[in-house]
C-alpha atoms as a PDB file:
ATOM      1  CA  UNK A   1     129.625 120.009 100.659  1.00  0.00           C
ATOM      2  CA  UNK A   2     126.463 122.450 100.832  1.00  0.00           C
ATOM      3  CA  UNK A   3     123.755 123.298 103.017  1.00  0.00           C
ATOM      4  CA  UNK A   4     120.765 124.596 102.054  1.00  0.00           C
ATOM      5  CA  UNK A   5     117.838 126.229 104.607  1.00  0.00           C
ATOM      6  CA  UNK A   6     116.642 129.758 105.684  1.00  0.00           C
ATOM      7  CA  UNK A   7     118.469 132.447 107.839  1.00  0.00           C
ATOM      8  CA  UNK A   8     117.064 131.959 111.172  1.00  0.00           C
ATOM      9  CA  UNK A   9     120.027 134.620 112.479  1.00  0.00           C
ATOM     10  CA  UNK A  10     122.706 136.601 111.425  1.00  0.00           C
ATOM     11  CA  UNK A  11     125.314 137.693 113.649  1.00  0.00           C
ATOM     12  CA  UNK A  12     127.708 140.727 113.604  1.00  0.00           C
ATOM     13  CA  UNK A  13     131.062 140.247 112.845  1.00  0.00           C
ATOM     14  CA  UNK A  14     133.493 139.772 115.709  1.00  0.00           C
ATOM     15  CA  UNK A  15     136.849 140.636 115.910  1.00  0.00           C
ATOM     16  CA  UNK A  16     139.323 137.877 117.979  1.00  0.00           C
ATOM     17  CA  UNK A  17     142.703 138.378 119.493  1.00  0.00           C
ATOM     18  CA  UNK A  18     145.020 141.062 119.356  1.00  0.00           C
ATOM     19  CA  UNK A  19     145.884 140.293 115.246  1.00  0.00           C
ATOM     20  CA  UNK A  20     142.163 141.632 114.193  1.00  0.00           C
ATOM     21  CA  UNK A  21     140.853 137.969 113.203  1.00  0.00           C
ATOM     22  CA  UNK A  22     137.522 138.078 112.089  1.00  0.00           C
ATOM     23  CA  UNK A  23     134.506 135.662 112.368  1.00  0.00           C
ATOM     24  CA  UNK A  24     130.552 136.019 111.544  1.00  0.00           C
ATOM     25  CA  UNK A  25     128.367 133.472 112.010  1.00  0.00           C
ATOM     26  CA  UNK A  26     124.854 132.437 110.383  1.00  0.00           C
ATOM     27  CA  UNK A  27     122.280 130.163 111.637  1.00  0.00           C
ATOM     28  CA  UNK A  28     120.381 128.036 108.595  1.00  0.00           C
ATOM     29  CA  UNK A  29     117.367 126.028 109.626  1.00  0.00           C
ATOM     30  CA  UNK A  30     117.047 122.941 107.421  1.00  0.00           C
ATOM     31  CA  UNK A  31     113.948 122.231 105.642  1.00  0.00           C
ATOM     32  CA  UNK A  32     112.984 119.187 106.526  1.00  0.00           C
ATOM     33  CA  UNK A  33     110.437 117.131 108.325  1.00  0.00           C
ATOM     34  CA  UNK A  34     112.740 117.545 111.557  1.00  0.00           C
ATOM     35  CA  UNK A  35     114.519 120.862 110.958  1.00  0.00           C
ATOM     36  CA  UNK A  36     117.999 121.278 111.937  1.00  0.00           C
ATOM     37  CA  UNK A  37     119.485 124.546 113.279  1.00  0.00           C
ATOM     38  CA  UNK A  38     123.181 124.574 112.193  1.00  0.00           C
ATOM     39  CA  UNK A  39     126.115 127.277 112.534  1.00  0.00           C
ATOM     40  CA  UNK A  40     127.844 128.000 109.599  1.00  0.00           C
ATOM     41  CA  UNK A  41     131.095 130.507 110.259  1.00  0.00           C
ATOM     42  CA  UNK A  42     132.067 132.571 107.952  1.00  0.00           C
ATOM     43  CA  UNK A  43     136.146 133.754 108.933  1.00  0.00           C
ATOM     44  CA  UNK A  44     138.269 136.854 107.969  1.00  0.00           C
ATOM     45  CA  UNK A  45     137.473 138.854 104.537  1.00  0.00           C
ATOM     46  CA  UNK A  46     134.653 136.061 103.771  1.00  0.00           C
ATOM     47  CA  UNK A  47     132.308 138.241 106.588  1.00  0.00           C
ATOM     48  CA  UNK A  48     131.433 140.449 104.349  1.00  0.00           C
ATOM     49  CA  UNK A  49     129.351 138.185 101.895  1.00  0.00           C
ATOM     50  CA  UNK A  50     126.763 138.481 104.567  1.00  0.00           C
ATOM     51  CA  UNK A  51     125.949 141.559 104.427  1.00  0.00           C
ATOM     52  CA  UNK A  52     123.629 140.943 101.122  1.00  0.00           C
ATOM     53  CA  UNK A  53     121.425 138.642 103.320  1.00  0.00           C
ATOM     54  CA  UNK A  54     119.218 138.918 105.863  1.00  0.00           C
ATOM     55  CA  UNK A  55     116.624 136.588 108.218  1.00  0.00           C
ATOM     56  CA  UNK A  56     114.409 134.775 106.511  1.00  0.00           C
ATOM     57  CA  UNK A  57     116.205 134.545 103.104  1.00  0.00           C
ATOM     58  CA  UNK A  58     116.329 130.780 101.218  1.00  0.00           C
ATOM     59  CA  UNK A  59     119.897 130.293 100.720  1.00  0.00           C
ATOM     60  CA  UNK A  60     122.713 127.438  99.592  1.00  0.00           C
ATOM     61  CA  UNK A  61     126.161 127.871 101.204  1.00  0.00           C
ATOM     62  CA  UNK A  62     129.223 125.836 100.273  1.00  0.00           C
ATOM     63  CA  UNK A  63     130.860 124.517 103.649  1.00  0.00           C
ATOM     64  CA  UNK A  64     134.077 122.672 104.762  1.00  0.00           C
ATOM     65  CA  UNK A  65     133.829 120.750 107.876  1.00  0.00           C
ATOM     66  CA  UNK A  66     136.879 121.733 110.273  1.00  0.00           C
ATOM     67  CA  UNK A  67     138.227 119.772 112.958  1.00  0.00           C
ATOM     68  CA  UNK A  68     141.009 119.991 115.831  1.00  0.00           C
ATOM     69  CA  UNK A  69     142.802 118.708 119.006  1.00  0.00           C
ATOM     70  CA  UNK A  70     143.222 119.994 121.937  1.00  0.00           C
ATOM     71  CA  UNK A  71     145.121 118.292 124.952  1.00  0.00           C
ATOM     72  CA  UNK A  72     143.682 119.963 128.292  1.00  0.00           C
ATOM     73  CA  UNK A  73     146.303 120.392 130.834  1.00  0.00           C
ATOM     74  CA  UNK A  74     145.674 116.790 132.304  1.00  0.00           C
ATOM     75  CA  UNK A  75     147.170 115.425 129.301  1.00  0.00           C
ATOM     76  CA  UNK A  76     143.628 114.188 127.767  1.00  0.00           C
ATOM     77  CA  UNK A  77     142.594 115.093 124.088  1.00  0.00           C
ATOM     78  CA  UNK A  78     139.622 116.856 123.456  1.00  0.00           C
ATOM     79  CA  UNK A  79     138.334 117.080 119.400  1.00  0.00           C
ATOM     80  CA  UNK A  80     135.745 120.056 118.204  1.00  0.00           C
ATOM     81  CA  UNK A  81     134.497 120.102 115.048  1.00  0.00           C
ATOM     82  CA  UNK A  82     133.342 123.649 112.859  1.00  0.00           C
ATOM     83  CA  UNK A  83     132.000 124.244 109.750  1.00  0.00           C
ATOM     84  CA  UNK A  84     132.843 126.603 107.824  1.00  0.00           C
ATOM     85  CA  UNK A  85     131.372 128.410 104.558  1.00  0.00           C
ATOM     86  CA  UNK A  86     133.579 129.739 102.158  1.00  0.00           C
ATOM     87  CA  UNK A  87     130.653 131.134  99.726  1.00  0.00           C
ATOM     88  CA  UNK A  88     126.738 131.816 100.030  1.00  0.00           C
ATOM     89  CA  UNK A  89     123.661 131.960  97.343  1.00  0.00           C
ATOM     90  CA  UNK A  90     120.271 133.543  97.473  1.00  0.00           C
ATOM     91  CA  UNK A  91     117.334 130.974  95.902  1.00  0.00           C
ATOM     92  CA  UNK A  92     114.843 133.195  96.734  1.00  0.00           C
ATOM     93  CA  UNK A  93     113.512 134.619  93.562  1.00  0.00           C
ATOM     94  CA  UNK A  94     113.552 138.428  93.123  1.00  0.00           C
ATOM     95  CA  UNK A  95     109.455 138.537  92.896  1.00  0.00           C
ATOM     96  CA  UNK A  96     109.354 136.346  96.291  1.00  0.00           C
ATOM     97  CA  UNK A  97     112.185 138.915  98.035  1.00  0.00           C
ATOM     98  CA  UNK A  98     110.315 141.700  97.279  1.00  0.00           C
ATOM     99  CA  UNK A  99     106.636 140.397  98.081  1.00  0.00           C
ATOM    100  CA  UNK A 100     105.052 140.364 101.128  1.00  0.00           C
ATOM    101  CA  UNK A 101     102.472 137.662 101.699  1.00  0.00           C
ATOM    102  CA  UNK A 102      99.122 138.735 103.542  1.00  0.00           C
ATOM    103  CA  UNK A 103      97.118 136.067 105.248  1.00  0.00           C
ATOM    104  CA  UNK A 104      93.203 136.538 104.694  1.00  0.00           C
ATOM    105  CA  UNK A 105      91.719 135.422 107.682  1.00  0.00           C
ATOM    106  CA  UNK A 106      87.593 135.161 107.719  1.00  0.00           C
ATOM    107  CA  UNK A 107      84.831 133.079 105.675  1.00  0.00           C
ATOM    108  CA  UNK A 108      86.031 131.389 102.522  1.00  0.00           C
ATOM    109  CA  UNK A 109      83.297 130.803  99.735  1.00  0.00           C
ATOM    110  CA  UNK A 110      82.736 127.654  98.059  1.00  0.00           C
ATOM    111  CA  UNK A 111      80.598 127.883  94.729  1.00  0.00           C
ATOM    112  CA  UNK A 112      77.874 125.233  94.460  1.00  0.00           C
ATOM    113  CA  UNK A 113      77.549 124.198  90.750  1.00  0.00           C
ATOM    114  CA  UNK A 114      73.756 123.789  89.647  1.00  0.00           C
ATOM    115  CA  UNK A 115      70.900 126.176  88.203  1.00  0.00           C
ATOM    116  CA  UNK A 116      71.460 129.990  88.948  1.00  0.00           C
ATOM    117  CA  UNK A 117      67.524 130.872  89.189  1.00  0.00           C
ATOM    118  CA  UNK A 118      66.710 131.855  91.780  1.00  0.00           C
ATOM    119  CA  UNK A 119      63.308 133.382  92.985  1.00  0.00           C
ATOM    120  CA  UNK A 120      64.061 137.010  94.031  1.00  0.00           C
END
């Protein structure tokens, strides 16, 4: 499966447990009419790939959906679901990286078509 949005955050890697396992996780906002917010998790030497992106960057990531059990300790199962990516692409182009886009914010001029003479 993919998923395919902008970086809306990037967290740090964190290390879990005494054993040094190690999770990172990325927000992608969708775009669509109603944009989704999802959180992708990125686990142990996969982290790293991260570190070439940043907020705001158009990207696909390839994602397994994860699921478990747990029994609480009244006997009653409880299921949580993850996803999980496992690799991560820019699509912005390397011209739109590097750009910065500058809203001009005033009067906008509209040309009239017709005869150019005018008295003075």
């Amino acid at each position: 499966m993919e998923l395919t949005g902008k970086i809306k955050v990037l967290n740090q890697t964190q290390i879990i447990g005494n054993n040094g396992f190690q999770k990172r996780e990325v927000v992608i906002a969708t775009e669509e009419q109603y944009s989704q917010k999802i959180l992708v998790e990125f686990i142990k030497d996969q982290c790293d790939m991260l570190d070439a992106y940043a907020v705001g960057q158009l990207v696909k990531i390839d994602i397994n959906l994860k699921g478990r059990e747990w029994i609480n300790p009244e006997g009653v199962p409880k299921y949580f679901n993850s996803i999980q990516g496992w690799r991560i692409q820019s699509l912005d182009s390397p011209k739109a990286a590097k750009e910065t886009t500058v809203e001009h914010q005033g009067l906008s001029f509209i040309e009239i078509p017709g005869d150019d003479d005018l008295p003075f």
